[in-house]
C-alpha atoms as a PDB file:
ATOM      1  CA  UNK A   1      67.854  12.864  53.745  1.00  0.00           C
ATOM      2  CA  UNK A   2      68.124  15.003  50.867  1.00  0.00           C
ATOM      3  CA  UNK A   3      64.597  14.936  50.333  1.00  0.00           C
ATOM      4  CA  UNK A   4      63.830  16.126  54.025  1.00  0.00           C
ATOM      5  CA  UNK A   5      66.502  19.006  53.690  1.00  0.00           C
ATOM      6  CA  UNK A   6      64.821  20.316  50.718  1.00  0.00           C
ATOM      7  CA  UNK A   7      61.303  19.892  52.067  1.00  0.00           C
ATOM      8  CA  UNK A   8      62.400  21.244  55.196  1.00  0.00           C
ATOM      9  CA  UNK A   9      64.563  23.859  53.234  1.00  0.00           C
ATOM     10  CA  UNK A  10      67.225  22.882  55.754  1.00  0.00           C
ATOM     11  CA  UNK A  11      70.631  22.692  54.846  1.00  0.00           C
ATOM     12  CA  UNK A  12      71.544  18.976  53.646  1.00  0.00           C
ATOM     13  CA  UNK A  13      75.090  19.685  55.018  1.00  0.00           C
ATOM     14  CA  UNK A  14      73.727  20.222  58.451  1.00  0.00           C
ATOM     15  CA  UNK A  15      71.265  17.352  58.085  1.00  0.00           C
ATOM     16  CA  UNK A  16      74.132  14.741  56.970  1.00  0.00           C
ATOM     17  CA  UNK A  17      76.165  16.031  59.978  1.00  0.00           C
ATOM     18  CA  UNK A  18      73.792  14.617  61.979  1.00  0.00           C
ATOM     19  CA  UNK A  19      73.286  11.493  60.051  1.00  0.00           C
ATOM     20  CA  UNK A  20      77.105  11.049  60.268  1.00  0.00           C
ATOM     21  CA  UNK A  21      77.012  12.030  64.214  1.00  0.00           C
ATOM     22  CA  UNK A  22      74.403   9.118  64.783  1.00  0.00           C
ATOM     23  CA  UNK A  23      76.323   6.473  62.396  1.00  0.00           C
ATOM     24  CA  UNK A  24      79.946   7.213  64.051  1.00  0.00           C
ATOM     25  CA  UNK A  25      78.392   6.694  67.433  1.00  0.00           C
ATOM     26  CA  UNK A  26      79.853   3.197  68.950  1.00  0.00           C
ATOM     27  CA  UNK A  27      78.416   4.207  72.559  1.00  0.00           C
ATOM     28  CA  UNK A  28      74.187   4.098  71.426  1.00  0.00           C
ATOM     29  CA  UNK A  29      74.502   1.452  69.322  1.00  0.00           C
ATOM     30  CA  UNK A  30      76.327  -0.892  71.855  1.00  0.00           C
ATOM     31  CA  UNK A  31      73.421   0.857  74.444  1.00  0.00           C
ATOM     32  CA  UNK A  32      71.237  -0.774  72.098  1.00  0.00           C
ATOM     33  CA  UNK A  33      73.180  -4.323  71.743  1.00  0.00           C
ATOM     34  CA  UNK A  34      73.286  -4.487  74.968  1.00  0.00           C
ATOM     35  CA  UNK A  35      69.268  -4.228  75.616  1.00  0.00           C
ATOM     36  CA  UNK A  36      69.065  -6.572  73.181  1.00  0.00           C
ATOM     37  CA  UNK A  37      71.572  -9.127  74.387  1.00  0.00           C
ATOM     38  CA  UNK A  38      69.732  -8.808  78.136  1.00  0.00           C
ATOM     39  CA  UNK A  39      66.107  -9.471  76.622  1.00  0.00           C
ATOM     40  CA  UNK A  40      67.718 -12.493  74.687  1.00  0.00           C
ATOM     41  CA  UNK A  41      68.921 -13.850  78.052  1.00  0.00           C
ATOM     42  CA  UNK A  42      66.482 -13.109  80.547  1.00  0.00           C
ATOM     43  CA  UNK A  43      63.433 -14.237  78.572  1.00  0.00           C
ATOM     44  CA  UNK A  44      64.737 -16.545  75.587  1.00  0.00           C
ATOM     45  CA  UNK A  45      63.507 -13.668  73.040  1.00  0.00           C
ATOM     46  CA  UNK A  46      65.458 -12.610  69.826  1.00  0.00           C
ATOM     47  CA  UNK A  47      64.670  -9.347  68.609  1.00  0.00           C
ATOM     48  CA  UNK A  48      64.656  -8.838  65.083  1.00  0.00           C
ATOM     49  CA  UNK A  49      65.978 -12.467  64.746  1.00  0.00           C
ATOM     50  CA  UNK A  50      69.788 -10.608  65.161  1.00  0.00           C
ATOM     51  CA  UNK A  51      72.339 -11.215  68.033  1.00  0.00           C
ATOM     52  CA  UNK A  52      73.505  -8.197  67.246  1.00  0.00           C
ATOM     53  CA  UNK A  53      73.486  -5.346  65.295  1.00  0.00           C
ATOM     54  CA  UNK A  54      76.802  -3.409  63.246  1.00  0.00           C
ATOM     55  CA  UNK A  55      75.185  -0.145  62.314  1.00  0.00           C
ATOM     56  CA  UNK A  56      72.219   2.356  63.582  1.00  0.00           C
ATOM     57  CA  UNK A  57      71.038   1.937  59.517  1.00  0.00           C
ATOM     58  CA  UNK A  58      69.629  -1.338  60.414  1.00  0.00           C
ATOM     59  CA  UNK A  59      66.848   0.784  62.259  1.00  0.00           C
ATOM     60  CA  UNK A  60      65.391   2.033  58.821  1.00  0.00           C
ATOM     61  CA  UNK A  61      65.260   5.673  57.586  1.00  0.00           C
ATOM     62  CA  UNK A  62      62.393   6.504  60.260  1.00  0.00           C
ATOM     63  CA  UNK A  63      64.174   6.044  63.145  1.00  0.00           C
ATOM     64  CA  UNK A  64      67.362   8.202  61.707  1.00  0.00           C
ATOM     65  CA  UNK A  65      64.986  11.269  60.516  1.00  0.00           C
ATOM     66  CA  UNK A  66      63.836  11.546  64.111  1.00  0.00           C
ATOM     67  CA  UNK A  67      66.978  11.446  65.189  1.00  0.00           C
ATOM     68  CA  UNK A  68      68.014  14.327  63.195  1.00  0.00           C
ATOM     69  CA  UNK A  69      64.848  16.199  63.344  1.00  0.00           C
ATOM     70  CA  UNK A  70      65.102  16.365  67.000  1.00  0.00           C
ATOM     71  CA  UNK A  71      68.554  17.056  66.851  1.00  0.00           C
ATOM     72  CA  UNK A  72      68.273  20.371  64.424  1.00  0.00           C
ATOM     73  CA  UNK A  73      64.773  21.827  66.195  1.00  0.00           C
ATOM     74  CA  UNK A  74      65.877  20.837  69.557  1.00  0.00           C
ATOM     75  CA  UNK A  75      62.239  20.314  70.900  1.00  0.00           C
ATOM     76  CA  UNK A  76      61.636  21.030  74.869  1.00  0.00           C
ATOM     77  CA  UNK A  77      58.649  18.547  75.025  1.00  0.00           C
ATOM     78  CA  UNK A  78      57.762  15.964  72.709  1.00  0.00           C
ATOM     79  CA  UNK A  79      55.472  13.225  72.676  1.00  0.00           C
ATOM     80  CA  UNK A  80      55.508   9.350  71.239  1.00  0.00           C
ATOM     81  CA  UNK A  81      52.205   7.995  70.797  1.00  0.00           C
ATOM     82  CA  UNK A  82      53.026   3.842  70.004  1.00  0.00           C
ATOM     83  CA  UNK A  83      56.065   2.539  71.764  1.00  0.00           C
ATOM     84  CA  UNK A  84      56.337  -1.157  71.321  1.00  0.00           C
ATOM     85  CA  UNK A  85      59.331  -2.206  71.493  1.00  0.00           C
ATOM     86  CA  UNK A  86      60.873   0.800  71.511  1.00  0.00           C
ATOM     87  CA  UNK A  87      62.659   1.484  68.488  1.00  0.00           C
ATOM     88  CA  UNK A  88      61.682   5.297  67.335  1.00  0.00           C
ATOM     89  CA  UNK A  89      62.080   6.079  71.530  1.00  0.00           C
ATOM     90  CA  UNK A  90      65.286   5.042  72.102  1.00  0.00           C
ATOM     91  CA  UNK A  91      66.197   7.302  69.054  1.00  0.00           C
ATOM     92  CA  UNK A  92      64.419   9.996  70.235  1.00  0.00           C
ATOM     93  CA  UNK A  93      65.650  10.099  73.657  1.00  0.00           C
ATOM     94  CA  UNK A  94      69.475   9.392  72.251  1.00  0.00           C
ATOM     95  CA  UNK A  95      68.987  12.910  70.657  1.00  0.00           C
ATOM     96  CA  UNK A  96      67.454  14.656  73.220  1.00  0.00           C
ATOM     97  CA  UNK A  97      70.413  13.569  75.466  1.00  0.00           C
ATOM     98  CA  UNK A  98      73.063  14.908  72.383  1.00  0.00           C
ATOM     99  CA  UNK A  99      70.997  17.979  72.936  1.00  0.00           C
ATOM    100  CA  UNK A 100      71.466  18.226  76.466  1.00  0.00           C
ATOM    101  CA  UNK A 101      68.134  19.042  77.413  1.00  0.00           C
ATOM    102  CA  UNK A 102      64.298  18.004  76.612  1.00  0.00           C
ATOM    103  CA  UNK A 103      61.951  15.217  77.425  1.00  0.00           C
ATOM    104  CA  UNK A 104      59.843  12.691  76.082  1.00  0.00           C
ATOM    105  CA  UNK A 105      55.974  11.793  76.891  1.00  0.00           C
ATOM    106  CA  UNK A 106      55.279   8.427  75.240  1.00  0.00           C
ATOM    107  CA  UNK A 107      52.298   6.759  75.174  1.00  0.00           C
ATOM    108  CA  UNK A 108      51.076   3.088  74.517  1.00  0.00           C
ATOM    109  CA  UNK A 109      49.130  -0.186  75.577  1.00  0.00           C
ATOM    110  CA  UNK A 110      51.057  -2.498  77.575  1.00  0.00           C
ATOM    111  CA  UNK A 111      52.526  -5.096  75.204  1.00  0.00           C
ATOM    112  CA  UNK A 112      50.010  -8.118  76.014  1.00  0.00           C
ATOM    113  CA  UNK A 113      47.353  -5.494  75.415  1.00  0.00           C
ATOM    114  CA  UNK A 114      48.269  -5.241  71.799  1.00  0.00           C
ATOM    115  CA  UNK A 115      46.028  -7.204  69.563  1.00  0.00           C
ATOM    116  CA  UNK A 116      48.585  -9.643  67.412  1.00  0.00           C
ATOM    117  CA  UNK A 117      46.507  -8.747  64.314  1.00  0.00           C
ATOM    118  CA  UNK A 118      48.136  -4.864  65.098  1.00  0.00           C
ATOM    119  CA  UNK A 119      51.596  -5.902  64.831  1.00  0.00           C
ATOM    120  CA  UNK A 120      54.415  -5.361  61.806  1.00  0.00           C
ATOM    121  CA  UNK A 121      53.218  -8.862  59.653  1.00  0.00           C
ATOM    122  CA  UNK A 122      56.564  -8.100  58.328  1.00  0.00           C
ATOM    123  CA  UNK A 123      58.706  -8.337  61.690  1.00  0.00           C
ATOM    124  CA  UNK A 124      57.387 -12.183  62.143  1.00  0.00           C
ATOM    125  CA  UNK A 125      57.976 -13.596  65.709  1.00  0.00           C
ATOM    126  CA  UNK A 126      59.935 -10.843  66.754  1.00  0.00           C
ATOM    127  CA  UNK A 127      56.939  -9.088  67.308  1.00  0.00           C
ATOM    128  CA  UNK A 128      55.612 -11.607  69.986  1.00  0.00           C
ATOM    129  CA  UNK A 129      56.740 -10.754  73.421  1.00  0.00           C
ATOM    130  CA  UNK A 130      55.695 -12.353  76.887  1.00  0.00           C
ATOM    131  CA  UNK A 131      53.864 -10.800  78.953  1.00  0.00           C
ATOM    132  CA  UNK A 132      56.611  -9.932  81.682  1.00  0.00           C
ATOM    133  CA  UNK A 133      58.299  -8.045  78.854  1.00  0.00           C
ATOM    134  CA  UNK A 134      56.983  -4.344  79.237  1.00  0.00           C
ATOM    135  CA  UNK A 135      56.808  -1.916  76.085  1.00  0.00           C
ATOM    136  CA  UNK A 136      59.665   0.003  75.274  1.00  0.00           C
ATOM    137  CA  UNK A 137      62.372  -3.092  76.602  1.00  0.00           C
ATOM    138  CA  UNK A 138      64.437  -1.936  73.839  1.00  0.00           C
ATOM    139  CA  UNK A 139      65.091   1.531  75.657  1.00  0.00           C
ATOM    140  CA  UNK A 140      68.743   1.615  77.155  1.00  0.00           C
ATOM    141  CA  UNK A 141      68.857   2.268  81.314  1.00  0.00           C
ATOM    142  CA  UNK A 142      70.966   5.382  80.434  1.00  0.00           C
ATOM    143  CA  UNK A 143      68.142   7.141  78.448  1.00  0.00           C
ATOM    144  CA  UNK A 144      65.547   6.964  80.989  1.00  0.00           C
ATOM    145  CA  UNK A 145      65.705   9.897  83.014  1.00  0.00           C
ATOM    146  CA  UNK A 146      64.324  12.201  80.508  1.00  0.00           C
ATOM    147  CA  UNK A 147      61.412   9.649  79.767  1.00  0.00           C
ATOM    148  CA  UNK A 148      58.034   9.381  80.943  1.00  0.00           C
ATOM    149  CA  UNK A 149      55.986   6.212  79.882  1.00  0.00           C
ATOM    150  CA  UNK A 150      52.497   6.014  80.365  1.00  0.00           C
ATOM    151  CA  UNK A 151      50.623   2.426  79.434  1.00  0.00           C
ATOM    152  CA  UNK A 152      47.222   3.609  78.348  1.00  0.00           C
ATOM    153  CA  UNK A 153      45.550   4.503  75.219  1.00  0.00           C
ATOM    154  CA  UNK A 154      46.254   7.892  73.897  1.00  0.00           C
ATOM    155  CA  UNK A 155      42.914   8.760  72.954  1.00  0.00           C
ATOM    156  CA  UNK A 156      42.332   8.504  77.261  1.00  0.00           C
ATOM    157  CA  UNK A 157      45.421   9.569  78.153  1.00  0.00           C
ATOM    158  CA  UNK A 158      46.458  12.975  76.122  1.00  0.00           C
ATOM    159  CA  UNK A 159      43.492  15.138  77.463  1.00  0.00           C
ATOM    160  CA  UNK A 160      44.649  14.476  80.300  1.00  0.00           C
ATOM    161  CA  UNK A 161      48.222  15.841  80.014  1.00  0.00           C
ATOM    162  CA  UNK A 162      49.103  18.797  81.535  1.00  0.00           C
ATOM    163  CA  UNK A 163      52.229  19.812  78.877  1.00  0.00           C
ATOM    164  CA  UNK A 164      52.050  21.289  75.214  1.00  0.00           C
ATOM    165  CA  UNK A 165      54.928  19.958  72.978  1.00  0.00           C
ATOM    166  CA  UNK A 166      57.087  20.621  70.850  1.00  0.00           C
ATOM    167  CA  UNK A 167      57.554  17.476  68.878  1.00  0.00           C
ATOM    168  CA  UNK A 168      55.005  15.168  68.286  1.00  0.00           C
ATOM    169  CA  UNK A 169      55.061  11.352  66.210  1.00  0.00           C
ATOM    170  CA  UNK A 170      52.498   9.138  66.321  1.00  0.00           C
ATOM    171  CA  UNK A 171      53.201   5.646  65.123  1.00  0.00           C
ATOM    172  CA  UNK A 172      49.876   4.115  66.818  1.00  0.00           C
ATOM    173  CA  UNK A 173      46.714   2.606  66.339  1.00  0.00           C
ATOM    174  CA  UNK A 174      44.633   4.501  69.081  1.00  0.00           C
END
């Protein structure tokens, strides 16, 4: 983080605030427990191989710089290209709602669409999903309503949008 505030010449106290906003929060990361605890139940699927998880750091650095740098630009429109699971969007959308205001376009193939060969090789089985199991079934209820999901590839589906943004990550392979 110290290496984004000084790239960013943001100031790290700021930045950390934010880090320390997302850690202390007990309400997202039991939003998150929860989706995975359902998934685990309904379709016989661990996710990450964990019942459950104790801290947002589990998630990896990525997830937590998105957090923050949607939290310190406050972005009106942003847009996800590769959802999977839904890790980096239920991040995103968790700050947007701390911000009280913006929305997120993501974009991705349905989950049976995705090639296996495309997948994290480190992630293992966790990565394999049935079919019934849409893209982004890691995304808490509560963070939908500022969500739009399209199941396409991007390359077909951006031209078509009718938005310019803000924000933009892309963490796909089309």
């Amino acid at each position: 983080l110290e290496q984004l505030a000084s790239y960013l010449g943001e100031d790290i106290q700021k930045i950390n605030g934010f880090y320390a906003e997302l850690l202390g929060d007990r309400v997202f990361l039991e939003e998150i427990n929860a989706q995975m605890q359902s998934v685990r139940k309904h379709f016989q699927k661990g996710i990450f191989r964990h019942e459950r998880l104790d801290s947002v750091d589990w998630f990896a650095i990525q997830r937590i710089m998105l957090y923050v740098l949607i939290r310190l630009y406050q972005p009106s429109q942003c847009l996800e290209t590769g959802v999977f699971y839904g890790g980096n969007t239920s991040f995103m959308l968790h700050a947007l709602r701390k911000n009280g205001k913006g929305h997120l376009t993501s974009i991705d193939l349905p989950g049976n669409k995705i090639p296996r060969e495309k997948r994290h090789h480190l992630v293992g089985d966790s990565e394999d999903f049935p079919a019934q199991l849409d893209i982004g079934f890691l995304v808490p209820e509560g963070l939908k309503k500022n969500w739009t999901l399209i199941r396409g590839d991007s390359l077909q589906e951006i031209p078509q949008l009718q938005s310019t943004f803000d924000f933009y990550i892309h963490d796909s392979d089309h």
